[in-house]
PDB file of N, CA and C in Angstrom:
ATOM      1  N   UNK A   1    -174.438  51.574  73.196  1.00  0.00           N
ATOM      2  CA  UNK A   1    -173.660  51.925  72.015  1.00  0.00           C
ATOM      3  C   UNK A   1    -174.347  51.430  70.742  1.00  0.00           C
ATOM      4  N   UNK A   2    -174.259  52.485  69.652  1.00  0.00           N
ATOM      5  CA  UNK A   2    -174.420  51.844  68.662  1.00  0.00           C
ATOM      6  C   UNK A   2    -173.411  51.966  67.447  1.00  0.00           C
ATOM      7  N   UNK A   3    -173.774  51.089  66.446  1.00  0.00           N
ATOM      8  CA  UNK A   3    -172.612  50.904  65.732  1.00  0.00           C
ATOM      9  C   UNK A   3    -173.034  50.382  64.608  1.00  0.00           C
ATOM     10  N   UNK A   4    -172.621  50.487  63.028  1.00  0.00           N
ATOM     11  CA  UNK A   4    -172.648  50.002  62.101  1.00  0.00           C
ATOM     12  C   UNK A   4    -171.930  49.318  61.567  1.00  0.00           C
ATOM     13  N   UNK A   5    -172.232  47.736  60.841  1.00  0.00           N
ATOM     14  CA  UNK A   5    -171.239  46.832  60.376  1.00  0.00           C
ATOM     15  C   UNK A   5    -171.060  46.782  59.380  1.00  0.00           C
ATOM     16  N   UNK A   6    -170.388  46.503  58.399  1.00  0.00           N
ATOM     17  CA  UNK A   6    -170.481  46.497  56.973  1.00  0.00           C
ATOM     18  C   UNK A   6    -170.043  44.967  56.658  1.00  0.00           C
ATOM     19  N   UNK A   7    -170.548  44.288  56.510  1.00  0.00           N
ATOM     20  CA  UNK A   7    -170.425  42.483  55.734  1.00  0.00           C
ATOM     21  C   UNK A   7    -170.559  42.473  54.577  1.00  0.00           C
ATOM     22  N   UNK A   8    -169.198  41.414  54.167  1.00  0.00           N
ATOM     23  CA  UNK A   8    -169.029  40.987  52.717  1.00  0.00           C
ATOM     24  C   UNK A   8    -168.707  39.812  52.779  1.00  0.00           C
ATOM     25  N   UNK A   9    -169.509  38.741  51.783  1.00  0.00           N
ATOM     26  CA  UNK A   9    -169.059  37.581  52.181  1.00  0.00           C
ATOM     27  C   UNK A   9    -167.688  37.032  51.077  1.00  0.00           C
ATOM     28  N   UNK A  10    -167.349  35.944  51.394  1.00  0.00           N
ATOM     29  CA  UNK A  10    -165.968  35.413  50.832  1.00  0.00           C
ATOM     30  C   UNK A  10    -165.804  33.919  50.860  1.00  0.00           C
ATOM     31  N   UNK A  11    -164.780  33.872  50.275  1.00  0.00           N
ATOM     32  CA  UNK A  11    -164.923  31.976  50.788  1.00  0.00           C
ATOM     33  C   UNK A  11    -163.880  32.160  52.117  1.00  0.00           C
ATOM     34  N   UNK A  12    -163.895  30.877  52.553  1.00  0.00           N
ATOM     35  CA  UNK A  12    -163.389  30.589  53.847  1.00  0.00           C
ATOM     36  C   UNK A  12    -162.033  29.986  53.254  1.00  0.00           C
ATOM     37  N   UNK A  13    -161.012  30.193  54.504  1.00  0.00           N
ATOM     38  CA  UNK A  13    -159.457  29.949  54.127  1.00  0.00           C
ATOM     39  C   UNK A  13    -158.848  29.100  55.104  1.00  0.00           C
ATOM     40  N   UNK A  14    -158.605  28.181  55.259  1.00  0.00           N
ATOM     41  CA  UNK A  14    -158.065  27.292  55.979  1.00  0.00           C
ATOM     42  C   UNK A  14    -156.909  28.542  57.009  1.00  0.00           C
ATOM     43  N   UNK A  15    -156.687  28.444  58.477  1.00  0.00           N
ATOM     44  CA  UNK A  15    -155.434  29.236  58.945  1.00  0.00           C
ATOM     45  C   UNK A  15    -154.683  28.506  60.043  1.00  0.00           C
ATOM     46  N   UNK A  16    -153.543  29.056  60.216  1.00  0.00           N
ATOM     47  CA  UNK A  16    -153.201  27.960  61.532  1.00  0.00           C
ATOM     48  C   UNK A  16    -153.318  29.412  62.876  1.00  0.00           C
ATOM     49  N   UNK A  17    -153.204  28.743  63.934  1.00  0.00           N
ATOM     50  CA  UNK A  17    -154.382  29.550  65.001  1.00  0.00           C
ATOM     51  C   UNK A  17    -153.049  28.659  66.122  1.00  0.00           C
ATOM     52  N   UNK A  18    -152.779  29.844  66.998  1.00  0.00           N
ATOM     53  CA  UNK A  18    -151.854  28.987  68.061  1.00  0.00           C
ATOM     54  C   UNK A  18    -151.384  30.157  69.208  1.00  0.00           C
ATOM     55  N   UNK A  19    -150.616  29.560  70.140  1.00  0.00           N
ATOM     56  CA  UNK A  19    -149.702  30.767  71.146  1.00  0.00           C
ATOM     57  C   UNK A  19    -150.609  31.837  71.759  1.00  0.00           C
ATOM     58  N   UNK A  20    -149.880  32.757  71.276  1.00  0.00           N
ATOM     59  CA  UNK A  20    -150.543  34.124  71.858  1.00  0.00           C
ATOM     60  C   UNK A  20    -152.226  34.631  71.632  1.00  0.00           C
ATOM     61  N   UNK A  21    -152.733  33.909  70.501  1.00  0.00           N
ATOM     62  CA  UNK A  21    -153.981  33.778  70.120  1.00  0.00           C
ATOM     63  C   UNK A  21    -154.741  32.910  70.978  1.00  0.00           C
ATOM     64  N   UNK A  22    -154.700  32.201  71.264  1.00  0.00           N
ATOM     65  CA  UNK A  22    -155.534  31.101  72.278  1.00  0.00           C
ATOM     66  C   UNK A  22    -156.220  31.624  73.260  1.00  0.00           C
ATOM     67  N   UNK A  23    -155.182  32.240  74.287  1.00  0.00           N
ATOM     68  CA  UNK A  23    -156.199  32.821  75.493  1.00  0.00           C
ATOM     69  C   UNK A  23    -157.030  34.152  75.176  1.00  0.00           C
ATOM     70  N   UNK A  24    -157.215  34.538  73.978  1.00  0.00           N
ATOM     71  CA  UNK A  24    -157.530  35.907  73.226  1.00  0.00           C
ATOM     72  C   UNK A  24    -159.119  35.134  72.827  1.00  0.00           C
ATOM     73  N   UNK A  25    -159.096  33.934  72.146  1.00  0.00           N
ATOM     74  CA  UNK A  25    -159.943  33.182  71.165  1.00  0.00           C
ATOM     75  C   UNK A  25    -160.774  32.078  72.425  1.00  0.00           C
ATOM     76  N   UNK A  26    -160.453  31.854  72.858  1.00  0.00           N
ATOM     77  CA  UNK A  26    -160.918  30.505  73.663  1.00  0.00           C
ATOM     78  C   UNK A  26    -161.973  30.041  73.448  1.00  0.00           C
ATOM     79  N   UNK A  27    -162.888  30.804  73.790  1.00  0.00           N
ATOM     80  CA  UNK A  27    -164.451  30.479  73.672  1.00  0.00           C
ATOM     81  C   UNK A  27    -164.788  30.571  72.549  1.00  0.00           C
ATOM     82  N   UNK A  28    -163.899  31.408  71.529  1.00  0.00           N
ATOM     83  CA  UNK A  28    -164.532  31.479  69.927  1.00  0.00           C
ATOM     84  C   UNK A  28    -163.873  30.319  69.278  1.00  0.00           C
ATOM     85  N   UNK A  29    -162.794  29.373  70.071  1.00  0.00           N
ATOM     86  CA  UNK A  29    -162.538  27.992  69.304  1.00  0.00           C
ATOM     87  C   UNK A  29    -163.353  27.023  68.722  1.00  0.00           C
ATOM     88  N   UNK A  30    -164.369  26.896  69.685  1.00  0.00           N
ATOM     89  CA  UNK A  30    -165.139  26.061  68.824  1.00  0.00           C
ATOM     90  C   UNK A  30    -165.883  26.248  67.440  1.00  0.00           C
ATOM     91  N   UNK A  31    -166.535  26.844  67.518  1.00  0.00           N
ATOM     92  CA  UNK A  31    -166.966  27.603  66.364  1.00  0.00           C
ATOM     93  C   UNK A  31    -165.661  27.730  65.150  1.00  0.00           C
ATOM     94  N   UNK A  32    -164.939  28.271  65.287  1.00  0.00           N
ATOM     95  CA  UNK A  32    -163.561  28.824  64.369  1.00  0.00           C
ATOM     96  C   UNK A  32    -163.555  27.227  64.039  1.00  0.00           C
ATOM     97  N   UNK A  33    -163.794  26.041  64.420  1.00  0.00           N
ATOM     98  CA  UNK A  33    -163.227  24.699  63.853  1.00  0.00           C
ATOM     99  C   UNK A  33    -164.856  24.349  63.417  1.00  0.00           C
ATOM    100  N   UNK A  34    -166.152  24.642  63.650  1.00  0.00           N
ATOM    101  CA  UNK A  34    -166.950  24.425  62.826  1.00  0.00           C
ATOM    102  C   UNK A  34    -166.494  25.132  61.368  1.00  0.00           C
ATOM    103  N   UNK A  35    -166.480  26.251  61.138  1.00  0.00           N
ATOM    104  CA  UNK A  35    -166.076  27.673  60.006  1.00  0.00           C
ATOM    105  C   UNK A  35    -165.115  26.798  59.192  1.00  0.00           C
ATOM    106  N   UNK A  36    -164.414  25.723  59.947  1.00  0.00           N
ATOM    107  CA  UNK A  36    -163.060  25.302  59.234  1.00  0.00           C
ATOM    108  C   UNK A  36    -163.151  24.393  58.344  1.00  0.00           C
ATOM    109  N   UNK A  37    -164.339  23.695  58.498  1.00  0.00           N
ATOM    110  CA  UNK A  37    -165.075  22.605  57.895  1.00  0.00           C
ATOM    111  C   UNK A  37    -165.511  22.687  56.304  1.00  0.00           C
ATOM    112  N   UNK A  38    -165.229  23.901  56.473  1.00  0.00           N
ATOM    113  CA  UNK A  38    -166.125  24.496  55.315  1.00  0.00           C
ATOM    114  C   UNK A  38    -165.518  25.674  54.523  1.00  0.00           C
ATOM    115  N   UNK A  39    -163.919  25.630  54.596  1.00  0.00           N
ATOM    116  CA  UNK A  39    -163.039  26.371  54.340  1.00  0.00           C
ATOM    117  C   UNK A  39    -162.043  25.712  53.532  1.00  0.00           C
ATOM    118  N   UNK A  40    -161.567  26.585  52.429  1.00  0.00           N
ATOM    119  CA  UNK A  40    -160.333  25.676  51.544  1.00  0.00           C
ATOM    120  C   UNK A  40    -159.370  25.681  52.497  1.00  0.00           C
ATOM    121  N   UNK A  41    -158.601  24.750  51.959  1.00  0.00           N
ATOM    122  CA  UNK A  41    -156.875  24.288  52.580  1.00  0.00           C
ATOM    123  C   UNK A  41    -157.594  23.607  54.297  1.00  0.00           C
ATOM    124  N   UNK A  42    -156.640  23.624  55.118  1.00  0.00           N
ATOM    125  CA  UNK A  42    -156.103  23.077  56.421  1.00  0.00           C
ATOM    126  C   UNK A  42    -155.947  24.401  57.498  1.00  0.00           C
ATOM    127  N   UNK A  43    -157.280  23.873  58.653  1.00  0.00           N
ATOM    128  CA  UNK A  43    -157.112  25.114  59.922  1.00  0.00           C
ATOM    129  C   UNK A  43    -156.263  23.895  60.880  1.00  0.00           C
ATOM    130  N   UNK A  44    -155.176  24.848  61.242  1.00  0.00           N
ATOM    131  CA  UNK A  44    -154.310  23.891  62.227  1.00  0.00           C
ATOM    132  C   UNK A  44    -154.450  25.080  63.849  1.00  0.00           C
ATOM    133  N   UNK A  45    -155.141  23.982  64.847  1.00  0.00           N
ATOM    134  CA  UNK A  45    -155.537  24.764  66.608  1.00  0.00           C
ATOM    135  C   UNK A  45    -154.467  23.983  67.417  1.00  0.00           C
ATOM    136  N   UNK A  46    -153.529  24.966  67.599  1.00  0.00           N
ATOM    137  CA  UNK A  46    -152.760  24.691  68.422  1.00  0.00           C
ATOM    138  C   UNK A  46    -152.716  25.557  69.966  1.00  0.00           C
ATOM    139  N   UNK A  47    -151.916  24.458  70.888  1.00  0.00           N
ATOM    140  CA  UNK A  47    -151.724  25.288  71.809  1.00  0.00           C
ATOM    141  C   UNK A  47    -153.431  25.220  72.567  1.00  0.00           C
ATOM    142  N   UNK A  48    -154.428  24.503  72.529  1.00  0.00           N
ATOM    143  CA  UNK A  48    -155.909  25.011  73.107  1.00  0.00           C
ATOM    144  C   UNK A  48    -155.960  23.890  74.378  1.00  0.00           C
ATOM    145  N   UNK A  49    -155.609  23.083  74.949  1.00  0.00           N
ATOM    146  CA  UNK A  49    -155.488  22.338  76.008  1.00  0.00           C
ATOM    147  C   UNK A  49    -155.950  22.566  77.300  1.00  0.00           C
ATOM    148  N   UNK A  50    -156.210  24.259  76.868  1.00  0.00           N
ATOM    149  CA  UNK A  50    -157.464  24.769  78.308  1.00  0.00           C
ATOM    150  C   UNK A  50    -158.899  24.428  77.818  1.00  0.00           C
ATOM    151  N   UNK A  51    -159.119  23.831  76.683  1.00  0.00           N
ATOM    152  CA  UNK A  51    -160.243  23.599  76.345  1.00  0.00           C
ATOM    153  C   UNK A  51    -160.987  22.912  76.730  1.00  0.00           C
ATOM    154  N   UNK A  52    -159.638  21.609  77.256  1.00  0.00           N
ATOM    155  CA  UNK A  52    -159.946  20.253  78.005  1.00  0.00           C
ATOM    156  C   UNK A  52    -160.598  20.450  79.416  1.00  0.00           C
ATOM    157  N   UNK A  53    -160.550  21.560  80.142  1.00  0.00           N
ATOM    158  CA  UNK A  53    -160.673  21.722  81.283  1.00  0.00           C
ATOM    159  C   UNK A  53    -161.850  22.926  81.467  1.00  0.00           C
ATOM    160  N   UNK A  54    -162.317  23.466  81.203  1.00  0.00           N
ATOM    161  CA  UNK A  54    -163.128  24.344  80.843  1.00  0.00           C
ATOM    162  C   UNK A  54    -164.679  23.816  81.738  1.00  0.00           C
ATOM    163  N   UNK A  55    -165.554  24.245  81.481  1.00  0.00           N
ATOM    164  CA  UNK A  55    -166.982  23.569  82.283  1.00  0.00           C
ATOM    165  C   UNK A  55    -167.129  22.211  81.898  1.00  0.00           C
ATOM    166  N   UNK A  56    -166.806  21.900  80.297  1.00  0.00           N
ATOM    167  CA  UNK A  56    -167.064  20.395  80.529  1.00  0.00           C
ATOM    168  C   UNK A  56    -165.436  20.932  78.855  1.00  0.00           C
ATOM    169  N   UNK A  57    -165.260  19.372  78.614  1.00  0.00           N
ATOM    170  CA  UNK A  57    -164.168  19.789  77.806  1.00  0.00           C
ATOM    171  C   UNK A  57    -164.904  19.362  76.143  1.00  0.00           C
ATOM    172  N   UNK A  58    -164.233  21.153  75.968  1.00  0.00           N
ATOM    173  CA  UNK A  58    -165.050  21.381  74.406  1.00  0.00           C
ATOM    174  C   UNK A  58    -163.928  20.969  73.340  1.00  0.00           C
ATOM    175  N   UNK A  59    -163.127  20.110  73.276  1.00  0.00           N
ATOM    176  CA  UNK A  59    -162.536  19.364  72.651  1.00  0.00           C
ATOM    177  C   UNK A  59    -163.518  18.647  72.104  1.00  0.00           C
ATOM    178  N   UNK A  60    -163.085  17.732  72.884  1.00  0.00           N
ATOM    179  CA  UNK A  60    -164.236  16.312  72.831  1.00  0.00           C
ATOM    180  C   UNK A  60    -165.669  16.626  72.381  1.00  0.00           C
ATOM    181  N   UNK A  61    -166.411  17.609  72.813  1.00  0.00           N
ATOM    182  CA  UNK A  61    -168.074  17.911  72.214  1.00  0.00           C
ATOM    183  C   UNK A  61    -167.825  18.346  71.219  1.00  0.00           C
ATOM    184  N   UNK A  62    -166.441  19.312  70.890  1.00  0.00           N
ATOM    185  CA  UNK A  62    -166.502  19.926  69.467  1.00  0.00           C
ATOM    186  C   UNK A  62    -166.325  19.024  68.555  1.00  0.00           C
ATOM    187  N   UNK A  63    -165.677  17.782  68.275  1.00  0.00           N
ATOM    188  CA  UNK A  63    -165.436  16.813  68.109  1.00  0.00           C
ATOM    189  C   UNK A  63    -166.223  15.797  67.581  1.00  0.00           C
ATOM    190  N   UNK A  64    -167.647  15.374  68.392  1.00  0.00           N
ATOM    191  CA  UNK A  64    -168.706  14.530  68.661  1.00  0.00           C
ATOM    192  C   UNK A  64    -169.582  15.656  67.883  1.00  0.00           C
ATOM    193  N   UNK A  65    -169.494  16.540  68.278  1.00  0.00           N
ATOM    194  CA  UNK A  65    -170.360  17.513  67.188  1.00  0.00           C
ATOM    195  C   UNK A  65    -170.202  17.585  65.995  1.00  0.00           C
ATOM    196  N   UNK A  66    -168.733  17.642  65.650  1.00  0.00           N
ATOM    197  CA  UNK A  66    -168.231  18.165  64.208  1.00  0.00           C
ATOM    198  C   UNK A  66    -168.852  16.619  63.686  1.00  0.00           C
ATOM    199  N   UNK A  67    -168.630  15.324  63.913  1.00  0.00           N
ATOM    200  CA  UNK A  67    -169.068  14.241  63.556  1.00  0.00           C
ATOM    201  C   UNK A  67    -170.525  13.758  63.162  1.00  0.00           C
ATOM    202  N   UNK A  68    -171.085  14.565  63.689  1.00  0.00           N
ATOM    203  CA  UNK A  68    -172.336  14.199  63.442  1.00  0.00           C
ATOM    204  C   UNK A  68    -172.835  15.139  61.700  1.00  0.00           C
ATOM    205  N   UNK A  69    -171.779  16.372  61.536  1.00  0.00           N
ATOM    206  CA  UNK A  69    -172.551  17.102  60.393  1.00  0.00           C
ATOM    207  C   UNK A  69    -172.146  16.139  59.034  1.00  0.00           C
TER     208      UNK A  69
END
């Protein structure tokens, strides 16, 4: 397939992220809380507690990661 994207950039917006979104997002959580870092207002991740359990738990690395920038 191919396909064309069209990108515009913007500033970043703090959002809250929870429920029915989670098992949709999972793997794009981490990242979405790097993005957040660097976004006005407050990203609130709720509800992600499968994160903990995952191949290794990306809580905690996202965490130890976000700390180091």
């Amino acid at each position: 397939p191919v396909a064309d994207i069209l990108a515009k950039s913007s500033s970043l917006k703090g959002i809250d992220i929870g429920g029915e979104m989670i098992p949709k997002a999972i793997d794009e959580l981490p990242i979405i809380a790097v993005a957040s870092c660097f976004a006005e207002g407050t990203t609130n991740i709720k509800d992600a507690a499968e994160l903990r359990v995952k191949e290794t738990d990306r809580i905690e690395s996202t965490v130890s990661e976000l700390k180091k920038m």
